[in-house]
Protein backbone atom coordinates (compact mmCIF):
# COMPACT_ATOMS: atom_id res chain seq x y z
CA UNK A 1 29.12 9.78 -21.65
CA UNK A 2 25.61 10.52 -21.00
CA UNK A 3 24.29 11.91 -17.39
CA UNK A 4 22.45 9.89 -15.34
CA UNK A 5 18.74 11.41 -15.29
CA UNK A 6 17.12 11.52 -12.20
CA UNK A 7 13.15 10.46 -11.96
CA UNK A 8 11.00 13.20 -10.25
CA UNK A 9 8.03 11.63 -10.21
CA UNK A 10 6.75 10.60 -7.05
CA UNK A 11 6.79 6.91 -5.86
CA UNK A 12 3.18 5.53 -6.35
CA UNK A 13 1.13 5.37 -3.15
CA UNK A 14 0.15 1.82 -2.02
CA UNK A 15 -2.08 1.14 1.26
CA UNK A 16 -2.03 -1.83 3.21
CA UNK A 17 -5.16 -3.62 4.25
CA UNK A 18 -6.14 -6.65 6.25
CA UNK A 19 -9.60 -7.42 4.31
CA UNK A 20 -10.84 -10.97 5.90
CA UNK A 21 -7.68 -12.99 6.75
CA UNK A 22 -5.90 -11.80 3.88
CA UNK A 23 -3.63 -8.62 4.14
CA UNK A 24 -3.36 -6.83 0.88
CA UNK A 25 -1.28 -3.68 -0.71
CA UNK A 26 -3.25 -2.08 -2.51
CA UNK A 27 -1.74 1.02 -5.18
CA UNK A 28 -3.26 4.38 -5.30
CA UNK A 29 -4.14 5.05 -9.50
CA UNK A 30 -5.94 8.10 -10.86
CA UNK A 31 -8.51 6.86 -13.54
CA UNK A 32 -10.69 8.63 -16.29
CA UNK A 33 -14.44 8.01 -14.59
CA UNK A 34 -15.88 7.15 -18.42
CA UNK A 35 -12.55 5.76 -19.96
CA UNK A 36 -11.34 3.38 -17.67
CA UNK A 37 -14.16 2.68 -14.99
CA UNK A 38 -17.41 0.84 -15.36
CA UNK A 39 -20.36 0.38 -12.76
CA UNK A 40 -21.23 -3.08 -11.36
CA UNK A 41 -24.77 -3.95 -12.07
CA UNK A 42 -24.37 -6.39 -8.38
CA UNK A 43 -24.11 -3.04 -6.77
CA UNK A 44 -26.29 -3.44 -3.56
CA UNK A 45 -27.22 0.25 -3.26
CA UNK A 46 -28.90 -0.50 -6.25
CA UNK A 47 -30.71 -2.85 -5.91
CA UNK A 48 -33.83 -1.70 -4.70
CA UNK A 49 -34.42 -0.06 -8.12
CA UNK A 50 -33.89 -2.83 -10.14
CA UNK A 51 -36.66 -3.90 -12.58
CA UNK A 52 -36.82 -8.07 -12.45
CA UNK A 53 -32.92 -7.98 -11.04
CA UNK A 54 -32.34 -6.27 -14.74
CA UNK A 55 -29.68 -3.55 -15.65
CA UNK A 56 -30.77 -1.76 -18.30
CA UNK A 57 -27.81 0.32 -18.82
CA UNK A 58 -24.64 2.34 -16.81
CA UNK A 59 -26.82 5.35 -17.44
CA UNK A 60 -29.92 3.43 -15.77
CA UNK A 61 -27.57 2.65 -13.18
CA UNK A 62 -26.38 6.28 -12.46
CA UNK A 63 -30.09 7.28 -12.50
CA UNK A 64 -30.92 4.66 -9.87
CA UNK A 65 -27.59 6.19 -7.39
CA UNK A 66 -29.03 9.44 -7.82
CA UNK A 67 -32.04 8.55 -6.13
CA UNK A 68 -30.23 6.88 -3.23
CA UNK A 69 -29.84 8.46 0.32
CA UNK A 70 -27.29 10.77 0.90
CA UNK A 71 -26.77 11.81 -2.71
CA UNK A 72 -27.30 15.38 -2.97
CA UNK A 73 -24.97 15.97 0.06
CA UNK A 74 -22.18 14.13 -1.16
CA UNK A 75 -22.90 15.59 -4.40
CA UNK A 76 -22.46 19.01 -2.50
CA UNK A 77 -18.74 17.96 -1.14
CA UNK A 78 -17.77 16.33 -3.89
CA UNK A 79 -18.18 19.87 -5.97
CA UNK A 80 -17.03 21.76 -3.26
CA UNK A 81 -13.97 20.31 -2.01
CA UNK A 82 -13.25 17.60 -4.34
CA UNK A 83 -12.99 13.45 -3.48
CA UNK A 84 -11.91 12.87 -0.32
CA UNK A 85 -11.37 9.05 -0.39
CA UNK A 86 -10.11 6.47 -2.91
CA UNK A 87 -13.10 3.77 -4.22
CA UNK A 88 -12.36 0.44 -4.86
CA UNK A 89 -11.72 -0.95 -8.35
CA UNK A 90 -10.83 -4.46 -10.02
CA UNK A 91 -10.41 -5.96 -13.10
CA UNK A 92 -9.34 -9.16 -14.18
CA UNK A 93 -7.50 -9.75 -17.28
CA UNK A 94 -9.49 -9.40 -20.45
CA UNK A 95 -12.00 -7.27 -18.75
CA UNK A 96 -11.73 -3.26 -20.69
CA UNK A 97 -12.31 -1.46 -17.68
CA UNK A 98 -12.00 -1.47 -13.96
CA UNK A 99 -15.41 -2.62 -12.23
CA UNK A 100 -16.44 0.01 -9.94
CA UNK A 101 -17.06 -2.58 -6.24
CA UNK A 102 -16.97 0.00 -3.88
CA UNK A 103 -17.47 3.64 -5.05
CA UNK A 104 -20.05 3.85 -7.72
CA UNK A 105 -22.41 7.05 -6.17
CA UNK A 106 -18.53 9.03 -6.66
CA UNK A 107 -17.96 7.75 -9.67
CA UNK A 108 -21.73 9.13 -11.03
CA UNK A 109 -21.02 12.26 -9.28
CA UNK A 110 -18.13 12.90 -10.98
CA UNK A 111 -19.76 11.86 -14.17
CA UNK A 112 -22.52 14.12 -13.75
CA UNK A 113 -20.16 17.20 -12.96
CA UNK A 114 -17.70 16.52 -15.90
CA UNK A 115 -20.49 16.64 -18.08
CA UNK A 116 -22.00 19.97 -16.79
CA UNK A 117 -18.54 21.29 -17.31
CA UNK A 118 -17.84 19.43 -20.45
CA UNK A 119 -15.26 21.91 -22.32
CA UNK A 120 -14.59 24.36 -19.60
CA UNK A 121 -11.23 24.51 -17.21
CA UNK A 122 -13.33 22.56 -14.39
CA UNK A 123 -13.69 19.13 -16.57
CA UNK A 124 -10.60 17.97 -15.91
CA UNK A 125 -11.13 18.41 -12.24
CA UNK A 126 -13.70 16.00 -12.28
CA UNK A 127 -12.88 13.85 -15.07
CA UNK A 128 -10.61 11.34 -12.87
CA UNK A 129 -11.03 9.33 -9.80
CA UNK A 130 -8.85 8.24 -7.31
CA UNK A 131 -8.96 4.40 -6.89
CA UNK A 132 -7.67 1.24 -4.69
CA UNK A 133 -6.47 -1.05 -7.34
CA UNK A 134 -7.51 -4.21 -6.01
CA UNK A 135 -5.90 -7.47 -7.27
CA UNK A 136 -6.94 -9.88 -9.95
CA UNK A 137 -7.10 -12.57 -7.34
CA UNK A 138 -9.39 -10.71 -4.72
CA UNK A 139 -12.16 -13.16 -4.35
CA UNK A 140 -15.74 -13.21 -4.47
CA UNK A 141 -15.92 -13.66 -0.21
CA UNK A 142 -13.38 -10.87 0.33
CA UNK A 143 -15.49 -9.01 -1.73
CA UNK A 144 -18.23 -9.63 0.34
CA UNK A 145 -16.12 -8.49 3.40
CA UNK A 146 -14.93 -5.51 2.01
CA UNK A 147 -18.60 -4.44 1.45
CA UNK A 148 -20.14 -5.29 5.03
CA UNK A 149 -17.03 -3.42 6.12
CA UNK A 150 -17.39 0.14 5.00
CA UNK A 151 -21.36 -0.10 4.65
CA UNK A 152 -22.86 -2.48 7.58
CA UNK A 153 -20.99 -0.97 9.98
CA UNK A 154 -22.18 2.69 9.08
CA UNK A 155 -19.70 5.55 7.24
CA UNK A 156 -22.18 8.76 7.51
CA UNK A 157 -23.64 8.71 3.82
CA UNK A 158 -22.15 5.45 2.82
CA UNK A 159 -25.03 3.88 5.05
CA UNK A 160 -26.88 0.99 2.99
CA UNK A 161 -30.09 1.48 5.28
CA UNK A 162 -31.95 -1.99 6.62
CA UNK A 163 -33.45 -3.39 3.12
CA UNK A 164 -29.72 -3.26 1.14
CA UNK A 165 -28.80 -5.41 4.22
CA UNK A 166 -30.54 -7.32 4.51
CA UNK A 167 -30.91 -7.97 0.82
CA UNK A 168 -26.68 -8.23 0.87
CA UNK A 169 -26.99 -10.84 3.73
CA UNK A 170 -29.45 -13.24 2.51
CA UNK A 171 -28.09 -13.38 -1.32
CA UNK A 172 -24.56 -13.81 0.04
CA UNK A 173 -25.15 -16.88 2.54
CA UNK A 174 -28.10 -18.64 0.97
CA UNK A 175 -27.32 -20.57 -2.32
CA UNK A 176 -28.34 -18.53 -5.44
CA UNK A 177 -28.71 -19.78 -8.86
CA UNK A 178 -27.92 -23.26 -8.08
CA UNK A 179 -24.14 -22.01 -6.96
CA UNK A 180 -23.14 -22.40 -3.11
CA UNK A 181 -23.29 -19.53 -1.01
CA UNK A 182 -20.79 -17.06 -0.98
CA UNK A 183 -19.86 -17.27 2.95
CA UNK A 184 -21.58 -18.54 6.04
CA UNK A 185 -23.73 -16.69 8.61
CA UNK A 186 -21.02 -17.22 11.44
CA UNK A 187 -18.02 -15.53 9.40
CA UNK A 188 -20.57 -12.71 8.09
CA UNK A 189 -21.22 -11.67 11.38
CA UNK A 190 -17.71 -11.80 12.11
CA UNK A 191 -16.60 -9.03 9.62
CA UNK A 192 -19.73 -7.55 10.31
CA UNK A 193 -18.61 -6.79 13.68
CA UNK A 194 -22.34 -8.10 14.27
CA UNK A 195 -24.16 -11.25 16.48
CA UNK A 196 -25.13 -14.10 14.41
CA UNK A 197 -28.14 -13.76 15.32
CA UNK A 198 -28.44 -10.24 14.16
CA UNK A 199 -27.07 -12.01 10.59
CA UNK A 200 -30.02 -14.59 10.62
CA UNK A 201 -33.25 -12.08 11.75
CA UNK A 202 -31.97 -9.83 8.69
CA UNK A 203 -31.80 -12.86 6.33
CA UNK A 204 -35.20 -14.28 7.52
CA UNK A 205 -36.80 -10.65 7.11
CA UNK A 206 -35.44 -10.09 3.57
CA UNK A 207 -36.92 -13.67 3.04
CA UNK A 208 -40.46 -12.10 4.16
CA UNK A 209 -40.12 -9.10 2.60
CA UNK A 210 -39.19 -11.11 -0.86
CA UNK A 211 -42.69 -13.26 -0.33
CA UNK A 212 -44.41 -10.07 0.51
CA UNK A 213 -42.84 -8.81 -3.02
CA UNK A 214 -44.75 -11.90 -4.37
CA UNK A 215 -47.86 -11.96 -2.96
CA UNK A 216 -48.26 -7.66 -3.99
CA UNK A 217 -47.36 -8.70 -7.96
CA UNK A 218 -47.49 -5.19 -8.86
CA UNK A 219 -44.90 -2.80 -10.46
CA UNK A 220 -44.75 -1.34 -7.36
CA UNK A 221 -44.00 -4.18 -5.38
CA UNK A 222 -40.20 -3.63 -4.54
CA UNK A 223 -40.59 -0.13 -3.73
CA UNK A 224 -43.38 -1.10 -1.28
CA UNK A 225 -41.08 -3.77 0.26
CA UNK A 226 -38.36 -0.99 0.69
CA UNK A 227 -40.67 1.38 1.97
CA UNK A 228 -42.34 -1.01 4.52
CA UNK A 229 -39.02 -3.07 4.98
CA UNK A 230 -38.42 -2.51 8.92
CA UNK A 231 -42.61 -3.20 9.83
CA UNK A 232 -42.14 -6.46 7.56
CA UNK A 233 -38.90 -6.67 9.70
CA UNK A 234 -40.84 -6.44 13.10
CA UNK A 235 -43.41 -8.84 12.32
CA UNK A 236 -41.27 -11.79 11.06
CA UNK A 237 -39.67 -11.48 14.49
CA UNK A 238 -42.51 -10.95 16.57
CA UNK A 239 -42.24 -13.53 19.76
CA UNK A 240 -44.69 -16.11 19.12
CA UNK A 241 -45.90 -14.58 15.95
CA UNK A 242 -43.27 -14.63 13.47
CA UNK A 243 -42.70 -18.10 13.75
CA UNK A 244 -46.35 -18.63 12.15
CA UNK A 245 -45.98 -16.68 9.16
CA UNK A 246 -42.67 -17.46 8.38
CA UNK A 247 -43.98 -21.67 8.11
CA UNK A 248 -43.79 -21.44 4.38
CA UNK A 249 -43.77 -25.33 3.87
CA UNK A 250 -47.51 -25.20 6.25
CA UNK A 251 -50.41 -24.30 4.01
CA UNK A 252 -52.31 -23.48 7.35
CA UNK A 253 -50.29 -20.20 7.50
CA UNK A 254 -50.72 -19.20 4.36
CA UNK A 255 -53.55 -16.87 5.16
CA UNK A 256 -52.44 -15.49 7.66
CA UNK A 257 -49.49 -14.06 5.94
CA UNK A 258 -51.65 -13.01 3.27
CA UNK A 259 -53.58 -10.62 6.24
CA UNK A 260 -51.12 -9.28 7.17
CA UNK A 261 -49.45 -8.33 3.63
CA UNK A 262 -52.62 -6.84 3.13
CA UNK A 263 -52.27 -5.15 6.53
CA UNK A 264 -48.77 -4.09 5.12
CA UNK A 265 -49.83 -2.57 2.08
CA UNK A 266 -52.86 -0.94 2.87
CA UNK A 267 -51.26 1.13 5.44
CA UNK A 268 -52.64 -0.56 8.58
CA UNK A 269 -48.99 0.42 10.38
CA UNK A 270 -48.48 4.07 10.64
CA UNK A 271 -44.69 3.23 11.49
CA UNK A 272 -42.83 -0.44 12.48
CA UNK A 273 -43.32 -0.20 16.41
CA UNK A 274 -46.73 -0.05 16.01
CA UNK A 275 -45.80 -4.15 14.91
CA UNK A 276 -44.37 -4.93 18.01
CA UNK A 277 -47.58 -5.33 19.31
CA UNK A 278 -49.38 -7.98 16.62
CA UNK A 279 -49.57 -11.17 18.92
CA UNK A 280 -51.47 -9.16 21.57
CA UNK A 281 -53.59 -8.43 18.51
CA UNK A 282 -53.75 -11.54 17.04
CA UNK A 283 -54.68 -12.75 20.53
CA UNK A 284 -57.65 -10.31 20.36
CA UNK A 285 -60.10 -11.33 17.90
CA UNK A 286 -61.77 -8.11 18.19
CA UNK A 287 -58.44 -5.93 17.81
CA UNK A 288 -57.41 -8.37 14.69
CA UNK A 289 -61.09 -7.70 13.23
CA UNK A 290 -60.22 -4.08 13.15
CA UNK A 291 -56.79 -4.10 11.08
CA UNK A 292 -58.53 -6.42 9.10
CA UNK A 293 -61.31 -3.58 8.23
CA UNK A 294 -57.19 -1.85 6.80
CA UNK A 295 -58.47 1.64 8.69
CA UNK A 296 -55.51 3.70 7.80
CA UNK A 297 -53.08 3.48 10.97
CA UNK A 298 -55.85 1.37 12.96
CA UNK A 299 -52.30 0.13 13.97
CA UNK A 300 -51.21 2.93 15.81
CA UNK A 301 -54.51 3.28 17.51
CA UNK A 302 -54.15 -0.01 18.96
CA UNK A 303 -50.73 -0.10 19.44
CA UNK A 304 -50.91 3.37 21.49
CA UNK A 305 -53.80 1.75 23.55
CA UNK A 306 -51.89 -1.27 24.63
CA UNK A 307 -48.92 1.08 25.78
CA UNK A 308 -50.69 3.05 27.93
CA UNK A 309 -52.76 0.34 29.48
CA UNK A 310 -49.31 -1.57 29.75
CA UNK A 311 -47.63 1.66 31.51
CA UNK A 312 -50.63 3.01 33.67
CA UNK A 313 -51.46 1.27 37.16
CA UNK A 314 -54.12 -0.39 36.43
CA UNK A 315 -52.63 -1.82 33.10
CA UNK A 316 -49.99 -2.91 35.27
CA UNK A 317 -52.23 -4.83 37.75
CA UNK A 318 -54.20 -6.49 34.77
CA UNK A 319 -50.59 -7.84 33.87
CA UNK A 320 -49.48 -9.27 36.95
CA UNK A 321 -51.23 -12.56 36.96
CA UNK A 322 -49.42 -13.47 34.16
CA UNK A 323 -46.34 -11.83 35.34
CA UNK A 324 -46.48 -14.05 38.00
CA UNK A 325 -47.15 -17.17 36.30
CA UNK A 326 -43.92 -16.70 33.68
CA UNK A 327 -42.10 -15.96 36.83
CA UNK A 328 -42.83 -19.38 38.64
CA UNK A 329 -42.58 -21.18 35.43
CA UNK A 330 -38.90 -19.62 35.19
CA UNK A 331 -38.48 -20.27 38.83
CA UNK A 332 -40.48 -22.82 41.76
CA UNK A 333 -38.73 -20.47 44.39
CA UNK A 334 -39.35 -17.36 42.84
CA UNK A 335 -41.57 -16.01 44.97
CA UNK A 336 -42.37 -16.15 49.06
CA UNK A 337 -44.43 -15.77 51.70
CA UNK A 338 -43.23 -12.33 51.78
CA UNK A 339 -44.04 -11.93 48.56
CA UNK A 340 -47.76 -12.92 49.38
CA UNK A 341 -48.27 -10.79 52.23
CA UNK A 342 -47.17 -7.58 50.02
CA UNK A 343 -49.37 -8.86 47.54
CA UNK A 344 -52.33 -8.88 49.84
CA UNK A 345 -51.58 -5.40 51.75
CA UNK A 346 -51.65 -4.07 48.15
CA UNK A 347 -55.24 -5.25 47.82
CA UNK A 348 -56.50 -4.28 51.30
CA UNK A 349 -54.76 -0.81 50.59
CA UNK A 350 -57.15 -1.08 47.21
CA UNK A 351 -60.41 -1.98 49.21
CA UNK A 352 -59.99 0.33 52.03
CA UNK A 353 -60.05 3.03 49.14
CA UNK A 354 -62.90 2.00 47.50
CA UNK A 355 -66.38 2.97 50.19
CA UNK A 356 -68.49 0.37 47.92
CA UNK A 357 -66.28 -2.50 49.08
CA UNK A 358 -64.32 -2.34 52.29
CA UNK A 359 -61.37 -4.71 53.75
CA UNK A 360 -63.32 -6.74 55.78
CA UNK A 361 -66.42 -7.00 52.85
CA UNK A 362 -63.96 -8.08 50.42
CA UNK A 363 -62.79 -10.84 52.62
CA UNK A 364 -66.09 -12.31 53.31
CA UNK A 365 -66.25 -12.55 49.83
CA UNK A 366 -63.39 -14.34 49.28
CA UNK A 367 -64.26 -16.30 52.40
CA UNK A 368 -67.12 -18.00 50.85
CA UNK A 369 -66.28 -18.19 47.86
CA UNK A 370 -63.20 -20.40 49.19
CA UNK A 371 -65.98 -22.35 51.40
CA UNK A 372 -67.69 -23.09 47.88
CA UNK A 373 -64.71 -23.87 45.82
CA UNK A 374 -63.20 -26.20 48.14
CA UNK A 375 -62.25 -29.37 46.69
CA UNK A 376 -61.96 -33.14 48.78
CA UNK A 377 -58.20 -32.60 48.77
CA UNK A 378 -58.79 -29.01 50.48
CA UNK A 379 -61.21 -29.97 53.34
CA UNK A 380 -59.06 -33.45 54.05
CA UNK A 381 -55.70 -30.74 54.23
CA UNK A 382 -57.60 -28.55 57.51
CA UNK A 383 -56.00 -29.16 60.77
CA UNK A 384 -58.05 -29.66 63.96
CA UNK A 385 -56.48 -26.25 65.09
CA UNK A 386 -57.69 -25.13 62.16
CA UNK A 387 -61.00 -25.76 62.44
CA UNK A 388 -61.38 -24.98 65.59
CA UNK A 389 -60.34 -21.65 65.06
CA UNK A 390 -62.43 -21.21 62.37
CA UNK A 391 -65.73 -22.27 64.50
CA UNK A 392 -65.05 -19.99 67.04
CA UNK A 393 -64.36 -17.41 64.40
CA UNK A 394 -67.99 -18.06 63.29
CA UNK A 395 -69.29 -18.05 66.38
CA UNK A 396 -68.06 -14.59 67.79
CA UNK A 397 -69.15 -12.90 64.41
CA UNK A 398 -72.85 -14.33 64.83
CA UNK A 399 -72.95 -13.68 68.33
CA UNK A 400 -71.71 -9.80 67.16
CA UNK A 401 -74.05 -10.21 64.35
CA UNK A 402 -77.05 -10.88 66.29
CA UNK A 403 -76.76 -8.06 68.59
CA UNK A 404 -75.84 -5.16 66.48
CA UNK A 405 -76.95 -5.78 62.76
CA UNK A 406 -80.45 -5.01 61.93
CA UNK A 407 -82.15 -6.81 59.10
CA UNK A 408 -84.50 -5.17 57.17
């Protein structure tokens, strides 16, 4: 009779993960990274790179990750201590390889480092990968989920940055190609761990940046929409700005967004905050005359203006008016008498500082200009006590007048 023979290998790892509503076991594998994996050409990271949405080839592809952030320092680990997480594979059946969904910038790593050590001892420590077998019947929206998961919500390195975002939202809840979308804005921002509308100001600025993209019809174009991505970002949500050239359907708008593309790509914005200010510009014909002339950084200039007449005192006084006004429109009872009286001991503290003007000079002023302004309504509103304190006001000032002022 035979002995029983006993199996030493070890029991294959499996992880368990909730990914959407769905709670998955996923098995640990070791694969070869040119064998038995392949890139996905819908990789968002790589996106940006793209020529017309095209892959070319894998080794197009793995020239595009190379040039993506954080390369060189994973690169560095990676050779140094080896990979410290499983990526994310699938493959349906039929399909040769496993498609690379989450992973690919190890995978080229890898790749690259195999083939610097091609035929040495230290190939086959970077010939294989360590992957998360997903299963055949992980869908295209848990896809989407697993994404926004490890990359929206910020892993280091793993970081998409604001244009892959927002690039990743809009093609995943808008319809593409005639097909539905993929998921909605609501349960995006759900796995995001994000607002909704944090979900829908990303999709409207990729939606910018794309007609920017258009309206530049240059090789170039896409890297320029990358590079300027969070000042195209800052004007599509501009309060009372955005709103304008974002009306696609409204010819009206159409040059205005065309200004400020131009704006865009000739450099007008030395960095995005400087944007934060273009309706105050827009407001001022002469400030929008000057990032029309596309000075380098006239922007800046401006932008550095407004804050400091916004944060000294007198930039705060020249505010107020309207300060006010916002706050009464929010609110009848905002403000009371109180309020008035500190309002006026502010300005009396102002004249009494200023020789040329003086309290009492600065209320004549206002005095008779009230006299002259007054309307039917105003004059019909005066008490007799009110009057009558007014004549005798009069009076005791000429009487005063008379004896102490000498004309010349």
């Amino acid at each position: 009779m035979a002995p029983n023979r006993t199996d030493h290998n070890p029991k294959p790892k499996f992880f368990r993960e909730k990914i959407g509503d769905t709670e998955h076991s996923l098995r640990e594998e070791r694969l070869d990274v040119f064998d038995e994996v392949a890139l996905w050409d819908g990789n968002p990271r790589v996106q940006p790179y793209l020529v017309d949405g095209n892959v070319v080839s894998e080794e197009q592809l793995e020239a595009d990750l190379q040039q993506s952030a954080g390369y060189d320092v994973l690169a560095r680990s990676i050779r140094e201590i080896g990979q410290m997480e499983p990526i994310y594979v699938w493959k349906r059946d039929g399909m040769p390889k496993h498609l690379v969904l989450e992973g690919a910038t190890r995978v080229t790593i890898l790749r690259q480092l195999a083939r610097k050590h091609k035929d040495t001892s230290e190939e086959a420590r970077f010939r294989s990968v360590v992957v998360k077998l997903l299963p055949e019947e992980f869908t295209s929206e848990e896809r989407v989920i697993l994404l926004a998961r490890i990359h929206v919500r910020g892993y280091g390195v793993r970081d998409w940055g604001r244009y892959i975002e927002a690039k990743f939202i809009h093609d995943n809840v808008t319809p593409q190609n005639g097909n539905k979308p993929v998921t909605s804005v609501r349960d995006l921002a759900k796995y995001m761990g994000k607002s909704e509308s944090w979900v829908s100001r990303l999709k409207d600025a990729y939606e910018f940046a794309r007609r920017f993209v258009e309206y530049v019809d240059s090789p170039d174009a896409q890297r320029l929409a990358v590079e300027h991505f969070s000042t195209l970002e800052e004007i599509s949500k501009a309060t009372g700005f955005g709103v304008l050239v974002k009306d696609y359907g409204n010819a009206e708008h159409d040059t205005l967004r065309e200004e400020v593309f131009d704006m865009v790509r000739q450099d007008v914005f030395k960095e995005y905050r400087d944007a934060r200010f273009i309706k105050k510009f827009y407001d001022d014909p002469e400030k929008w005359a000057q990032l029309k002339t596309h000075e380098k950084h006239i922007a800046n200039k401006l932008a550095t203006e407004e804050k400091v007449g916004g944060s000294s005192l007198p930039g705060k006084i020249a505010g107020l008016p309207a300060q006010i006004a916002r706050a009464f429109d929010r609110d009848p009872q905002a403000l009371d008498e109180d309020d008035l009286e500190s309002l006026q001991r502010s300005v009396r503290e102002v004249a009494g500082r200023l020789s040329s003007v003086g309290v009492f000079r600065l209320h004549v002023k206002a005095f008779t200009k009230g006299l002259q302004e007054a309307t039917l309504a105003d004059i019909k509103a005066v008490t007799p006590d009110e009057y009558r304190e007014l004549r005798e006001g009069l009076a005791d000032f000429e009487d005063r007048l008379a004896k102490h002022k000498t004309w010349e």
